[in-house]
Protein backbone atom coordinates (compact mmCIF):
# COMPACT_ATOMS: atom_id res chain seq x y z
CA UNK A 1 -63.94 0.26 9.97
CA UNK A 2 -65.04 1.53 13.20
CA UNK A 3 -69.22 1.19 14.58
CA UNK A 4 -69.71 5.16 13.61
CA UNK A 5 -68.07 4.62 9.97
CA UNK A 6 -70.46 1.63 9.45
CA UNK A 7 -73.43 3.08 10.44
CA UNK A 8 -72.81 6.23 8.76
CA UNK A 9 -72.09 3.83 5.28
CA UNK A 10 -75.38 2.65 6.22
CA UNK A 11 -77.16 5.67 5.91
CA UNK A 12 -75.72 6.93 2.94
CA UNK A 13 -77.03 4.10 1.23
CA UNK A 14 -80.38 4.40 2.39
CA UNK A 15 -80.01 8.33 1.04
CA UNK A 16 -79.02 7.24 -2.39
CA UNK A 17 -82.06 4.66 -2.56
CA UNK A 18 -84.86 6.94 -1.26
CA UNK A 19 -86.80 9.21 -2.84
CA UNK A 20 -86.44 12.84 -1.72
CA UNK A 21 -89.28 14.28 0.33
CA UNK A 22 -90.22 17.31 -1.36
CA UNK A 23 -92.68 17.92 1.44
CA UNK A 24 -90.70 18.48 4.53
CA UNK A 25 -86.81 18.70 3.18
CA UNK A 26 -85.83 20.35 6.26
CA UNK A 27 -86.91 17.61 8.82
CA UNK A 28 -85.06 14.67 7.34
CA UNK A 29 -81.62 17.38 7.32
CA UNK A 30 -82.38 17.71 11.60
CA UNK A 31 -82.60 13.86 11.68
CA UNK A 32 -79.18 13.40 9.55
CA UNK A 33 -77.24 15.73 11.83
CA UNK A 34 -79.13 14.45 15.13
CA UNK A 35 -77.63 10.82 13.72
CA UNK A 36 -74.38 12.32 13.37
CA UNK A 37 -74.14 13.99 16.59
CA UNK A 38 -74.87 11.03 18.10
CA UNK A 39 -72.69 8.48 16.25
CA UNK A 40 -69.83 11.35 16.88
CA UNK A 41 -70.38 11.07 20.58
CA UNK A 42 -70.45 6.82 20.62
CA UNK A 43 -67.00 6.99 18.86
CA UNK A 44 -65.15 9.79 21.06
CA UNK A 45 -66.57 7.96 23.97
CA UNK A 46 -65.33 4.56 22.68
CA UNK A 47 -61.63 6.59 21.82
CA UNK A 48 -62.05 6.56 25.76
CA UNK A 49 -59.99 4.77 27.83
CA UNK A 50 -63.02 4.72 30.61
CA UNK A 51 -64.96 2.78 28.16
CA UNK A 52 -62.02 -0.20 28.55
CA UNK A 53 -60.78 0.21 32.13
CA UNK A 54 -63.58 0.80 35.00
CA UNK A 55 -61.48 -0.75 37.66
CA UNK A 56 -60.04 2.57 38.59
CA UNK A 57 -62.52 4.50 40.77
CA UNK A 58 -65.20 1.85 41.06
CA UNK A 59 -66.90 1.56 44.67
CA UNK A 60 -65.75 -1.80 45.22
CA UNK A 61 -61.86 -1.15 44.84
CA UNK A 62 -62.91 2.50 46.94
CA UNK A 63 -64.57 0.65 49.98
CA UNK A 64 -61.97 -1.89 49.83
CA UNK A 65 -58.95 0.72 49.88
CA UNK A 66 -60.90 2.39 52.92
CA UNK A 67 -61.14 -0.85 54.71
CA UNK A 68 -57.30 -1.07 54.55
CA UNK A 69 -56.83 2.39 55.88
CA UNK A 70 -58.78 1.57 58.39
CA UNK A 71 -56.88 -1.49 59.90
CA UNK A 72 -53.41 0.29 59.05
CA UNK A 73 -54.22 3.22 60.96
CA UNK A 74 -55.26 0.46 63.95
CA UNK A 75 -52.14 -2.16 64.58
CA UNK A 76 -52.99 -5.24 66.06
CA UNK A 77 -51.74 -6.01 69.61
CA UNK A 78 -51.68 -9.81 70.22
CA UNK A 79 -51.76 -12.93 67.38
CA UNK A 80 -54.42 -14.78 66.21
CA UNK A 81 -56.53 -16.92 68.21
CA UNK A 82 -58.78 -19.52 67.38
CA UNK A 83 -59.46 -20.50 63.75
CA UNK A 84 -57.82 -17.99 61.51
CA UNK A 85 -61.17 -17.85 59.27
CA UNK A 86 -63.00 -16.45 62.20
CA UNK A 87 -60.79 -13.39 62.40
CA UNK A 88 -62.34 -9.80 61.11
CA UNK A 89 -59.07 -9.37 58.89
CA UNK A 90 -59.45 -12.85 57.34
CA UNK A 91 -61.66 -12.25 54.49
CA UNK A 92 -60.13 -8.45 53.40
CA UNK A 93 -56.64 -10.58 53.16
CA UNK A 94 -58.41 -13.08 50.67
CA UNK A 95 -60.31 -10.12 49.00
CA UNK A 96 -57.07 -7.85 48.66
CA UNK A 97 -55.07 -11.04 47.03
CA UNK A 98 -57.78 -11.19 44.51
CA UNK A 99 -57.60 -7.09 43.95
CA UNK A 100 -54.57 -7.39 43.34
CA UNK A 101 -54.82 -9.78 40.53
CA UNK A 102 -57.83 -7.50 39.09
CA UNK A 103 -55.18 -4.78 38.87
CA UNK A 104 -52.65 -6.60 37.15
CA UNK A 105 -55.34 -7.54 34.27
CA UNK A 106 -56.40 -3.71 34.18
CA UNK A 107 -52.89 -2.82 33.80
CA UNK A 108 -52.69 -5.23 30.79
CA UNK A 109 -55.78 -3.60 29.49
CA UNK A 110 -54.32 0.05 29.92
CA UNK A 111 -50.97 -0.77 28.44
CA UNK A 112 -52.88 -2.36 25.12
CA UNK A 113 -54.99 0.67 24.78
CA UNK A 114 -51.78 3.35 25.16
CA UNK A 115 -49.64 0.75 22.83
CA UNK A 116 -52.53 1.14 19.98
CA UNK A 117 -52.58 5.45 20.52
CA UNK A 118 -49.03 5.84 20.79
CA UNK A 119 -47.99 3.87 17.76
CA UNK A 120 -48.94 6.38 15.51
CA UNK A 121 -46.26 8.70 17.11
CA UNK A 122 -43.48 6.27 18.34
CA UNK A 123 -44.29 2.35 16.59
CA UNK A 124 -40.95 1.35 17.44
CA UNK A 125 -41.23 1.83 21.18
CA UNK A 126 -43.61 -1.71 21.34
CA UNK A 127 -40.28 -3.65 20.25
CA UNK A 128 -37.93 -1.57 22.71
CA UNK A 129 -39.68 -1.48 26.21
CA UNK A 130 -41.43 -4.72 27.06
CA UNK A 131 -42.79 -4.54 30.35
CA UNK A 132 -46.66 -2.88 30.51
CA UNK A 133 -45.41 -0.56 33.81
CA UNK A 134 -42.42 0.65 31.68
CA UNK A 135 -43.58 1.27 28.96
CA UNK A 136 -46.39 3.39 30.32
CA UNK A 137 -43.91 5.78 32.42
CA UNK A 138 -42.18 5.94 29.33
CA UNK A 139 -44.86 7.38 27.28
CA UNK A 140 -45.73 9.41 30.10
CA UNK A 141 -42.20 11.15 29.87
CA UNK A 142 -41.43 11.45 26.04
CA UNK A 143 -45.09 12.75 25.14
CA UNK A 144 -45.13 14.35 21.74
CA UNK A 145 -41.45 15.33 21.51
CA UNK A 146 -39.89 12.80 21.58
CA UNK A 147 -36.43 14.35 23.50
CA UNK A 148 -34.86 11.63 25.40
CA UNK A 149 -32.11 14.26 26.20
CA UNK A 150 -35.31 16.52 28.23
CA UNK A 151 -37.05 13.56 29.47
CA UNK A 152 -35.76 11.69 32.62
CA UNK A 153 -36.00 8.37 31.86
CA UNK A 154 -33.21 7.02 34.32
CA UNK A 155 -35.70 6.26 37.07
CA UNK A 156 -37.78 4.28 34.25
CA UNK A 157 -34.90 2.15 32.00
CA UNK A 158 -31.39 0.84 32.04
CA UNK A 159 -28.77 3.07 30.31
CA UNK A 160 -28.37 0.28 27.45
CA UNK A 161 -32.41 0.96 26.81
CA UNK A 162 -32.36 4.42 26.82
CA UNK A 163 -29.65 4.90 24.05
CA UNK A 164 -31.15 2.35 22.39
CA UNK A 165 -34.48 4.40 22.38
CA UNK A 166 -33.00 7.47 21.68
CA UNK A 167 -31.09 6.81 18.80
CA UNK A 168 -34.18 5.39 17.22
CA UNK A 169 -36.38 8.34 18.34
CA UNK A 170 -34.71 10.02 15.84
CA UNK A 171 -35.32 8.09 13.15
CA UNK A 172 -38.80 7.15 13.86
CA UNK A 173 -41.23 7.02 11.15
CA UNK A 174 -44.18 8.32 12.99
CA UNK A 175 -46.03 11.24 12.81
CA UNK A 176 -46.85 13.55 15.75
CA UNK A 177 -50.14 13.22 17.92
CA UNK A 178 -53.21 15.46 18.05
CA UNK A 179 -53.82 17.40 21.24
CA UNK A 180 -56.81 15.29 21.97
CA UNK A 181 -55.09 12.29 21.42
CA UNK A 182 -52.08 13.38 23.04
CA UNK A 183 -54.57 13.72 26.37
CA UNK A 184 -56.71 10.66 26.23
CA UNK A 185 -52.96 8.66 26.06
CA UNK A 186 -51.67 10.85 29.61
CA UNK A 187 -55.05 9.59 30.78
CA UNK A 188 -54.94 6.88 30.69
CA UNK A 189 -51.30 6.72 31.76
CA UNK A 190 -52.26 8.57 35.10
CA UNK A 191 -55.04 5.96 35.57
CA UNK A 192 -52.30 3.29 35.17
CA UNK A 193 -50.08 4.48 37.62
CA UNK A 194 -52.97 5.43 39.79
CA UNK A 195 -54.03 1.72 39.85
CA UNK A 196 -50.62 0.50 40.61
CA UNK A 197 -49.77 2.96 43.05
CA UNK A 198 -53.62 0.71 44.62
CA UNK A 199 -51.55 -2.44 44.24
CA UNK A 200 -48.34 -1.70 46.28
CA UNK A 201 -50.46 -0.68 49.21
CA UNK A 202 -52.68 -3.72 48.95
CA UNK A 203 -49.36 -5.83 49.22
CA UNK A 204 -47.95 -3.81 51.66
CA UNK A 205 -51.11 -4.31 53.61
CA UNK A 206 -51.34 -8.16 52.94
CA UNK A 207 -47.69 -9.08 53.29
CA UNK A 208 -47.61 -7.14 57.33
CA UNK A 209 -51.52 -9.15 58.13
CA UNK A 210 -49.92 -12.62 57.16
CA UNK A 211 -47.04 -12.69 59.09
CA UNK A 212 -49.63 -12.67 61.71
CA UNK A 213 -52.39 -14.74 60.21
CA UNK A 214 -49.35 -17.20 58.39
CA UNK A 215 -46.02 -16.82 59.71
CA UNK A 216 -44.59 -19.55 59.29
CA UNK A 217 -45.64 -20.21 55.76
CA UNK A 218 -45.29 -16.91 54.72
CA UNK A 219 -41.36 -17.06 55.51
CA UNK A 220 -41.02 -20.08 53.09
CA UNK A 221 -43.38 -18.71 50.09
CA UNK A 222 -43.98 -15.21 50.64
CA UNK A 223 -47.03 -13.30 51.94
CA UNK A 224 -48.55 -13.19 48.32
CA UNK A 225 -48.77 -16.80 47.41
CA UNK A 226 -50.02 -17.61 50.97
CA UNK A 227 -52.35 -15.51 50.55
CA UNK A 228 -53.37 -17.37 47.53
CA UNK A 229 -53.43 -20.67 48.87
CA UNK A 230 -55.43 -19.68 51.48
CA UNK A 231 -58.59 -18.16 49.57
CA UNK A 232 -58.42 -21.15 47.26
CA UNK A 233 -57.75 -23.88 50.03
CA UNK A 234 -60.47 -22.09 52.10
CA UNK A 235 -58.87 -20.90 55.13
CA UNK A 236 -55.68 -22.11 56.76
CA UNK A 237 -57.16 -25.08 58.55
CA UNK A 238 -58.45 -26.35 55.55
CA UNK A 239 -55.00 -25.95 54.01
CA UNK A 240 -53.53 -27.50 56.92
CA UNK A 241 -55.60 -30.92 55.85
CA UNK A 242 -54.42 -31.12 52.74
CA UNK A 243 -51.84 -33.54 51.96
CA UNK A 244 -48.56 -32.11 49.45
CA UNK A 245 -49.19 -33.65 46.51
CA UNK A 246 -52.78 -31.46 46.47
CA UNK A 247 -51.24 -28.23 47.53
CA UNK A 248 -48.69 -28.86 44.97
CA UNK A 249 -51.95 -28.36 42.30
CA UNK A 250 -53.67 -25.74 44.35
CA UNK A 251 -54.21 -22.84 41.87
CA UNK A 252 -54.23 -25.02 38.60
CA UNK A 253 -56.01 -24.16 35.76
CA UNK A 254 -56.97 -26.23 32.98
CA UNK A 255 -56.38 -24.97 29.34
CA UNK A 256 -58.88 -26.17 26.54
CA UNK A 257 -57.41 -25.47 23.27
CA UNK A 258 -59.75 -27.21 21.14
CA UNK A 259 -57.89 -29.06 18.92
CA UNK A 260 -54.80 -27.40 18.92
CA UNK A 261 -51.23 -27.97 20.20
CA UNK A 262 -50.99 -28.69 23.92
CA UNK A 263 -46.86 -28.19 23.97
CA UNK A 264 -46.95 -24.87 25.89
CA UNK A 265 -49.33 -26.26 28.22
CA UNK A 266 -48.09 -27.17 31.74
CA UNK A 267 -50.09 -29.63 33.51
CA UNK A 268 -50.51 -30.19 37.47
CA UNK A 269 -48.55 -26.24 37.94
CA UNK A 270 -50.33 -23.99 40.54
CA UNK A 271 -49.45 -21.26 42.76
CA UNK A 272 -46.72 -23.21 44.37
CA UNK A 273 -45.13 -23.64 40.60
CA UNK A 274 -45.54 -19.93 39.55
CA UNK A 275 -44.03 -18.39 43.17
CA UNK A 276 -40.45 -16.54 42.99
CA UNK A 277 -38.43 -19.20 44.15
CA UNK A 278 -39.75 -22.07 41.96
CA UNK A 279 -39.68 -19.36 38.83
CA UNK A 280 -35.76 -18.76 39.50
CA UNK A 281 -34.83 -22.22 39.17
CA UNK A 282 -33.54 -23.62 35.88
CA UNK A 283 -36.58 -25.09 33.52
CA UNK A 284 -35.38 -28.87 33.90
CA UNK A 285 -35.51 -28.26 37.84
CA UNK A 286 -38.58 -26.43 38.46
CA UNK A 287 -41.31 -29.33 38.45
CA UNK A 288 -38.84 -30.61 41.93
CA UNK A 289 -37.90 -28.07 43.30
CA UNK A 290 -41.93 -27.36 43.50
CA UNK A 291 -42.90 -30.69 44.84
CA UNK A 292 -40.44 -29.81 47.62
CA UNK A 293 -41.57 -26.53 48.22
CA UNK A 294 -44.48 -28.19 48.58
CA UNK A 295 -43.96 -30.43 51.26
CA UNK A 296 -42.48 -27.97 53.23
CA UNK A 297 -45.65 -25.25 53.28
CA UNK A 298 -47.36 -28.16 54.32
CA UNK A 299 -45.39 -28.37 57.53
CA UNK A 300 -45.59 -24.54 57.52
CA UNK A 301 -49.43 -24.32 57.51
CA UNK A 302 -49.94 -27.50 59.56
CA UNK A 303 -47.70 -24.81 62.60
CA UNK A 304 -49.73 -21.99 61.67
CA UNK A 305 -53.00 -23.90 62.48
CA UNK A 306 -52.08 -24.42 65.64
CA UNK A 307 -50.90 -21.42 66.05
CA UNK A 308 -47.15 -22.32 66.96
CA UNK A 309 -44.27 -20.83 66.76
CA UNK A 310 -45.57 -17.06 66.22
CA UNK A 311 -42.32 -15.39 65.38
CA UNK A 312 -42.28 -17.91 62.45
CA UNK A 313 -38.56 -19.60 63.37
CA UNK A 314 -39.47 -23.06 62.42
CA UNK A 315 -40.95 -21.56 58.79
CA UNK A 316 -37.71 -19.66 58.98
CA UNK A 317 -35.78 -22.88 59.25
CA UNK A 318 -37.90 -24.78 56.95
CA UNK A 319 -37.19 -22.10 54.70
CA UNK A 320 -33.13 -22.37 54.83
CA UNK A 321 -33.81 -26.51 54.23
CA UNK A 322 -35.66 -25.48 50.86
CA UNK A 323 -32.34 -23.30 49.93
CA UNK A 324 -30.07 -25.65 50.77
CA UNK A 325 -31.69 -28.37 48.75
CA UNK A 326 -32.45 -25.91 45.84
CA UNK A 327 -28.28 -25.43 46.02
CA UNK A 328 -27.82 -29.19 46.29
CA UNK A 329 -30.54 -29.61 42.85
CA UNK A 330 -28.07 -26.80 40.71
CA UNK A 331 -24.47 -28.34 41.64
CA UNK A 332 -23.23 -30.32 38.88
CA UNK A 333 -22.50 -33.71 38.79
CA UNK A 334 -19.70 -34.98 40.31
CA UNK A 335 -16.70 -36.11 37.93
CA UNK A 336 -15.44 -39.50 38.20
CA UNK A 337 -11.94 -39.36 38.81
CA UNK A 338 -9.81 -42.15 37.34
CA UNK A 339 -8.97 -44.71 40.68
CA UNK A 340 -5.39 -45.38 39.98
CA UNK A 341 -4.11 -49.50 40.79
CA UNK A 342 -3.30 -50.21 44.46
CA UNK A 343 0.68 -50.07 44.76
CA UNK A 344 2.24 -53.20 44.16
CA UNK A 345 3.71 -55.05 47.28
CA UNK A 346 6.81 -56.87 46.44
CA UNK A 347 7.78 -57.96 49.62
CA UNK A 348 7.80 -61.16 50.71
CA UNK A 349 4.89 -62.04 53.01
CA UNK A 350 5.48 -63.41 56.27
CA UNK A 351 4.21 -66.81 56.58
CA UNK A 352 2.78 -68.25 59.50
CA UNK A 353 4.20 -71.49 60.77
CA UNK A 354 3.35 -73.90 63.55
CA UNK A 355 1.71 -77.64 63.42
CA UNK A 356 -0.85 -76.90 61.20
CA UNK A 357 0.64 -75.51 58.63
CA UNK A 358 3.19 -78.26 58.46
CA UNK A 359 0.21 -80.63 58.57
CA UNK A 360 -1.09 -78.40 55.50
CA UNK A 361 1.98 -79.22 53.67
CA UNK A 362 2.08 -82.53 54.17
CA UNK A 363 -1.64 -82.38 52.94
CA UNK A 364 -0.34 -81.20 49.65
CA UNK A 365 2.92 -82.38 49.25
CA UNK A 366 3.47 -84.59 46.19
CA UNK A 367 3.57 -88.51 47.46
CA UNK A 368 6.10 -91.09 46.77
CA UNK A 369 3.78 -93.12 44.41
CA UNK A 370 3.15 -89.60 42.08
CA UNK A 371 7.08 -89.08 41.73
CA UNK A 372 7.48 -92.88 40.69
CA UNK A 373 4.78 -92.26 38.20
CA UNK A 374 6.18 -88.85 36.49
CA UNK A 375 9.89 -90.77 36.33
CA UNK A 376 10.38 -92.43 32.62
CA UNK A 377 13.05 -95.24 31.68
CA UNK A 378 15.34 -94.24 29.08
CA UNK A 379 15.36 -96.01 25.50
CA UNK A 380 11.88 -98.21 27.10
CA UNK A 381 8.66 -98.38 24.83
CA UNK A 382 6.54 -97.52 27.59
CA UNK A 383 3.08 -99.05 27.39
CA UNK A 384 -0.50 -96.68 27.61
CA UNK A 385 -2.36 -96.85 30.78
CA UNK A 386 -6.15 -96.06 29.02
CA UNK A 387 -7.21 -97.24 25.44
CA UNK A 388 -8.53 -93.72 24.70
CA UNK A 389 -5.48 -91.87 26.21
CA UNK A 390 -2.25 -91.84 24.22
CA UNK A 391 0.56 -91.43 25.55
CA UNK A 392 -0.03 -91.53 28.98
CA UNK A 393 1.97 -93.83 31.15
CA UNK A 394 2.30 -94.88 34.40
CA UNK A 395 6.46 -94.07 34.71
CA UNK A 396 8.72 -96.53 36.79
CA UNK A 397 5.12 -97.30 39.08
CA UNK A 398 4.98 -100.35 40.03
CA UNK A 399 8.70 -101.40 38.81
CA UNK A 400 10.82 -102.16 41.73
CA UNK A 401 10.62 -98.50 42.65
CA UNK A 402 9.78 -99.97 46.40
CA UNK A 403 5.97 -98.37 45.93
CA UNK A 404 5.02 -102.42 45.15
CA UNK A 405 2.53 -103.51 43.29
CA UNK A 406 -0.12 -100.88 41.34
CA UNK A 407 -3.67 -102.12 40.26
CA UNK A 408 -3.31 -101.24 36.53
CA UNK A 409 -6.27 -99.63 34.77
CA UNK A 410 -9.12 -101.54 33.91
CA UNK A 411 -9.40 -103.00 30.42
CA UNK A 412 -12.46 -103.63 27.90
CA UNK A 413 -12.66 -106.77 26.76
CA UNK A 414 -14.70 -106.23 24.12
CA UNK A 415 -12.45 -103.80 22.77
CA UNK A 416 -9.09 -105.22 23.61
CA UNK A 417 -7.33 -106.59 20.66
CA UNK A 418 -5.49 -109.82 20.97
CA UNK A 419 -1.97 -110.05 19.31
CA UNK A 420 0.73 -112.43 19.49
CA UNK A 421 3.80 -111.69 21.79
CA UNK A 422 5.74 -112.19 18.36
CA UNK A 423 3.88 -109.43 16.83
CA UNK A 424 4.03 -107.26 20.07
CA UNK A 425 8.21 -107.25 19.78
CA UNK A 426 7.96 -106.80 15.90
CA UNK A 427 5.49 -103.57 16.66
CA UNK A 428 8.27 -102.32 19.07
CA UNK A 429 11.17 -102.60 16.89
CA UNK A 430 9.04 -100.74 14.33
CA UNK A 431 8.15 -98.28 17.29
CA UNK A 432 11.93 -97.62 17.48
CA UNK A 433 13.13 -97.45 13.74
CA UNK A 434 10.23 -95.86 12.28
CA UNK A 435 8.00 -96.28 9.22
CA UNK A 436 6.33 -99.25 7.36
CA UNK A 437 7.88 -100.94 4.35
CA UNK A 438 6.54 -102.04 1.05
CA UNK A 439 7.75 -104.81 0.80
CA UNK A 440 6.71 -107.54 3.65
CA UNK A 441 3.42 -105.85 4.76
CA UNK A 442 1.92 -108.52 7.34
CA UNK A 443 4.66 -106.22 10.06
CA UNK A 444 5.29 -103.34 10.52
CA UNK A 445 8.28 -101.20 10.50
CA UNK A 446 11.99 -101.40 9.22
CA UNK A 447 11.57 -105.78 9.41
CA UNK A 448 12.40 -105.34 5.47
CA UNK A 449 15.93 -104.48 4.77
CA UNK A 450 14.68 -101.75 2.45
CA UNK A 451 13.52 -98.40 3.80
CA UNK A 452 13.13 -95.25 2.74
CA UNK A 453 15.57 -92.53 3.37
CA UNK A 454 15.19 -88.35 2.82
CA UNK A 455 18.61 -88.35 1.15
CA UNK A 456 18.88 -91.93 -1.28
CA UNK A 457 15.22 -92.93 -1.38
CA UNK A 458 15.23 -96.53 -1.62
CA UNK A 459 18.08 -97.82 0.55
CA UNK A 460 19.04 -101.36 1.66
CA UNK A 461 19.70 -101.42 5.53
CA UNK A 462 20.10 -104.61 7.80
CA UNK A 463 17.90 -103.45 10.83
CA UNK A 464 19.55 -106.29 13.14
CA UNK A 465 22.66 -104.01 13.03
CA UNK A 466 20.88 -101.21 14.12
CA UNK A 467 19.10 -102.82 16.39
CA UNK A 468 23.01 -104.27 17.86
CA UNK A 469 24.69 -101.35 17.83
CA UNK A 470 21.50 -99.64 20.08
CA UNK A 471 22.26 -102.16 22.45
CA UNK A 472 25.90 -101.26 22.36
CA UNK A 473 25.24 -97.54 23.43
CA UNK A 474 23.05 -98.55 25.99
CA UNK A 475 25.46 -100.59 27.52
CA UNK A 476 28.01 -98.35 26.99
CA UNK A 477 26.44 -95.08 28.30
CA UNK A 478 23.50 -96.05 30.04
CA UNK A 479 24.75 -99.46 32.22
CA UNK A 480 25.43 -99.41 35.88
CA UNK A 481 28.86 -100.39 35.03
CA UNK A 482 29.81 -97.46 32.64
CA UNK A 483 31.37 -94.27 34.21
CA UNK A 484 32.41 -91.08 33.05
CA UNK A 485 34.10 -90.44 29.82
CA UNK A 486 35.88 -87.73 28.38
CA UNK A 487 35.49 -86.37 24.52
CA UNK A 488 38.48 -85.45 22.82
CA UNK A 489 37.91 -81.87 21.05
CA UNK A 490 37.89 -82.09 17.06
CA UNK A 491 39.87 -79.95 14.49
């Protein structure tokens, strides 16, 4: 319920309470239609779109589109000189920046006030055309009639959109407009375009004053956003002062939410972060790609202050660095290829030879006394060199091999076991025919004549005859007198 409907509510109650005033009937009628009139008037003039956009016409965006005229129609000759915030031009630059934001927020104004009018005729144009400008120059066209096939609207919206909004002009569900609304809508669409028609001059007229003001930094970011740094910074040479990681923040705005999520909030972003290039970069990259935008319209404005390079070629080259890294930040990441094994050499190697290398294998040639020690004695008990260590013998060392005579290991006493040399030869004979008998237990070995056998068990043997006929086959096969002998083949 609008002001006019409330107050009017208002006053109907008040009638029905009152008592009538039989008196004077016709002065309280003249009051009521007075009241009427009036609320009337408040609501037509709130139906307005004057009474929500006052930007367009006002003295201050009048005197300031003057002032523009006025240094358009009179080019500079020569560069800046001096500090750039002592220039006449400085502060209409910093002015028109900030103009120009004041006319994008009217526009947003505008655009919600035509949205609310025109959904009564078209609801389902909010949902097709997105953009504030578009959709405005699209209402503008259609109107009341709603004929896409009358209405020019190639200038305005890609084919795709326009059959998209055509086909569902036709099935819209709204109703057509009064004349009076039909002209406060085109009102306020003229004022729209009016306003933005305001804003391309104003950046027209700040983007040709900075290249001379800011050339160099206005190659790398663009006339608009160095604009912007500039009437927050305070003036190029304060800019100039200010280290990266502050101009990288230069613009930011902090976002109270009071209690609520913070998720869509973007700390430490500022101009820098919101500017063209930094915005076409993927969402992972932007926050680095704007530090190093950063560093470089530092080195930009740092020129600029001392007024260097006035046809802006080192911004220019600064400029190409920033692309070239931005291309560098989007290639993907190198694959690791499999390395494949180094082909094998089988050649031999050619070895070097000389003295020292026969001196090297003399150094490691195996000695006399270690092939004495690896040689063994066939059918001899050979005796352990350590307690601990089984098995391991000295060979024919020390045994008329001509190496003479080896210092054996040492030997514990206290652990050394003393045994009769009768005992040690009974201990070898058992060494050579095996395991220990039942029946005479103080030795060890086959010294009983019964053993045990895998095939008979128990068996009766006479283990001097074994122990004779060993010494046969040694003598036989093994003596320095035996020779060669031949073995018949068997049938």
């Amino acid at each position: 319920m609008s002001l006019a409907e409330e107050l009017l509510a208002d006053l109907d109650e008040a009638g029905d309470d009152t008592i009538e005033d039989e008196e004077d009937p016709k002065g309280d009628t003249e009051i009521v239609e007075s009241i009427e009139a009036s609320l009337d008037l408040l609501k037509d003039e709130n139906d307005s779109i004057s009474a929500v956009a006052q930007l367009s016409g006002s003295e201050k965006l009048m005197n300031m589109m003057g002032n523009i005229d006025c240094f358009l129609e009179n080019p500079r000759q020569s560069n800046v000189v001096g500090p750039v915030e002592a220039d006449p031009e400085y502060q209409l630059i910093v002015d028109s920046n900030n103009m120009a934001v004041e006319i994008d927020n009217e526009t947003t104004t505008i655009h919600k006030f035509i949205k609310d009018k025109y959904s009564k005729r078209f609801p389902e144009l909010e949902s097709l055309v997105h953009t504030p400008l578009e959709y405005i120059q699209t209402v503008k066209l259609l109107q009341n009639e709603l004929e896409v096939t009358r209405a020019d609207l190639s200038e305005v919206l890609p084919a795709a959109t326009i059959m998209v909004v055509s086909v569902t002009a036709s099935t819209t569900q709204g109703h057509r407009l009064e004349e009076g609304e039909l002209q406060k809508i085109l009102e306020a669409c003229e004022m729209a375009l009016e306003i933005n028609s305001y804003k391309i001059k104003i950046l027209a007229y700040v983007e040709s004053r900075m290249s001379l003001v800011a050339p160099n930094l206005s190659r790398i970011v663009g006339p608009t956003v160095a604009a912007k740094l500039m009437g927050i910074a305070g003036g190029l040479t304060s800019l100039s002062k200010m280290p990266a990681c502050n101009i990288l923040v230069v613009g930011a705005q902090k976002k109270t939410l009071a209690g609520f999520s913070t998720a869509s909030v973007l700390p430490h972003t500022g101009v820098i972060y919101y500017s063209e290039m930094v915005q076409n970069m993927p969402q992972d990259a932007r926050r680095k790609a704007a530090r190093l935008l950063a560093a470089k319209s530092t080195l930009a404005a740092r020129v600029d202050s001392f007024h260097e390079s006035p046809d802006g070629s080192i911004g220019e080259r600064l400029a190409t660095e920033v692309r070239m890294k931005f291309n560098k930040i989007l290639e993907p990441p190198h694959v690791k290829a499999p390395k494949p094994l180094p082909k094998p050499d089988d050649l031999p190697r050619k070895k070097r030879g000389g003295r020292r290398v026969r001196k090297q294998k003399e150094r490691y040639a195996q000695s006399e006394m270690r092939k004495q020690a690896n040689r063994m004695t066939f059918g001899e008990i050979q005796e352990d060199a350590y307690q601990e260590d089984l098995g391991f013998t000295t060979g024919q060392l020390g045994k008329g091999g001509g190496t003479g005579p080896v210092r054996g290991p040492t030997v514990d006493k206290k652990t050394q076991v003393s045994i009769s040399k009768r005992l040690q030869r009974q201990i070898q004979k058992a060494q050579v025919f095996g395991g220990k008998s039942s029946v005479r237990g103080t030795t060890s070995g086959t010294a009983s004549s019964v053993a045990f056998t895998p095939l008979q068990g128990l068996e009766i043997v006479n283990p001097m005859a074994a122990e004779k006929r060993l010494q046969e086959a040694n003598q036989k096969y093994f003596s320095s007198a035996a020779g060669f002998r031949s073995q018949k083949p068997t049938i």
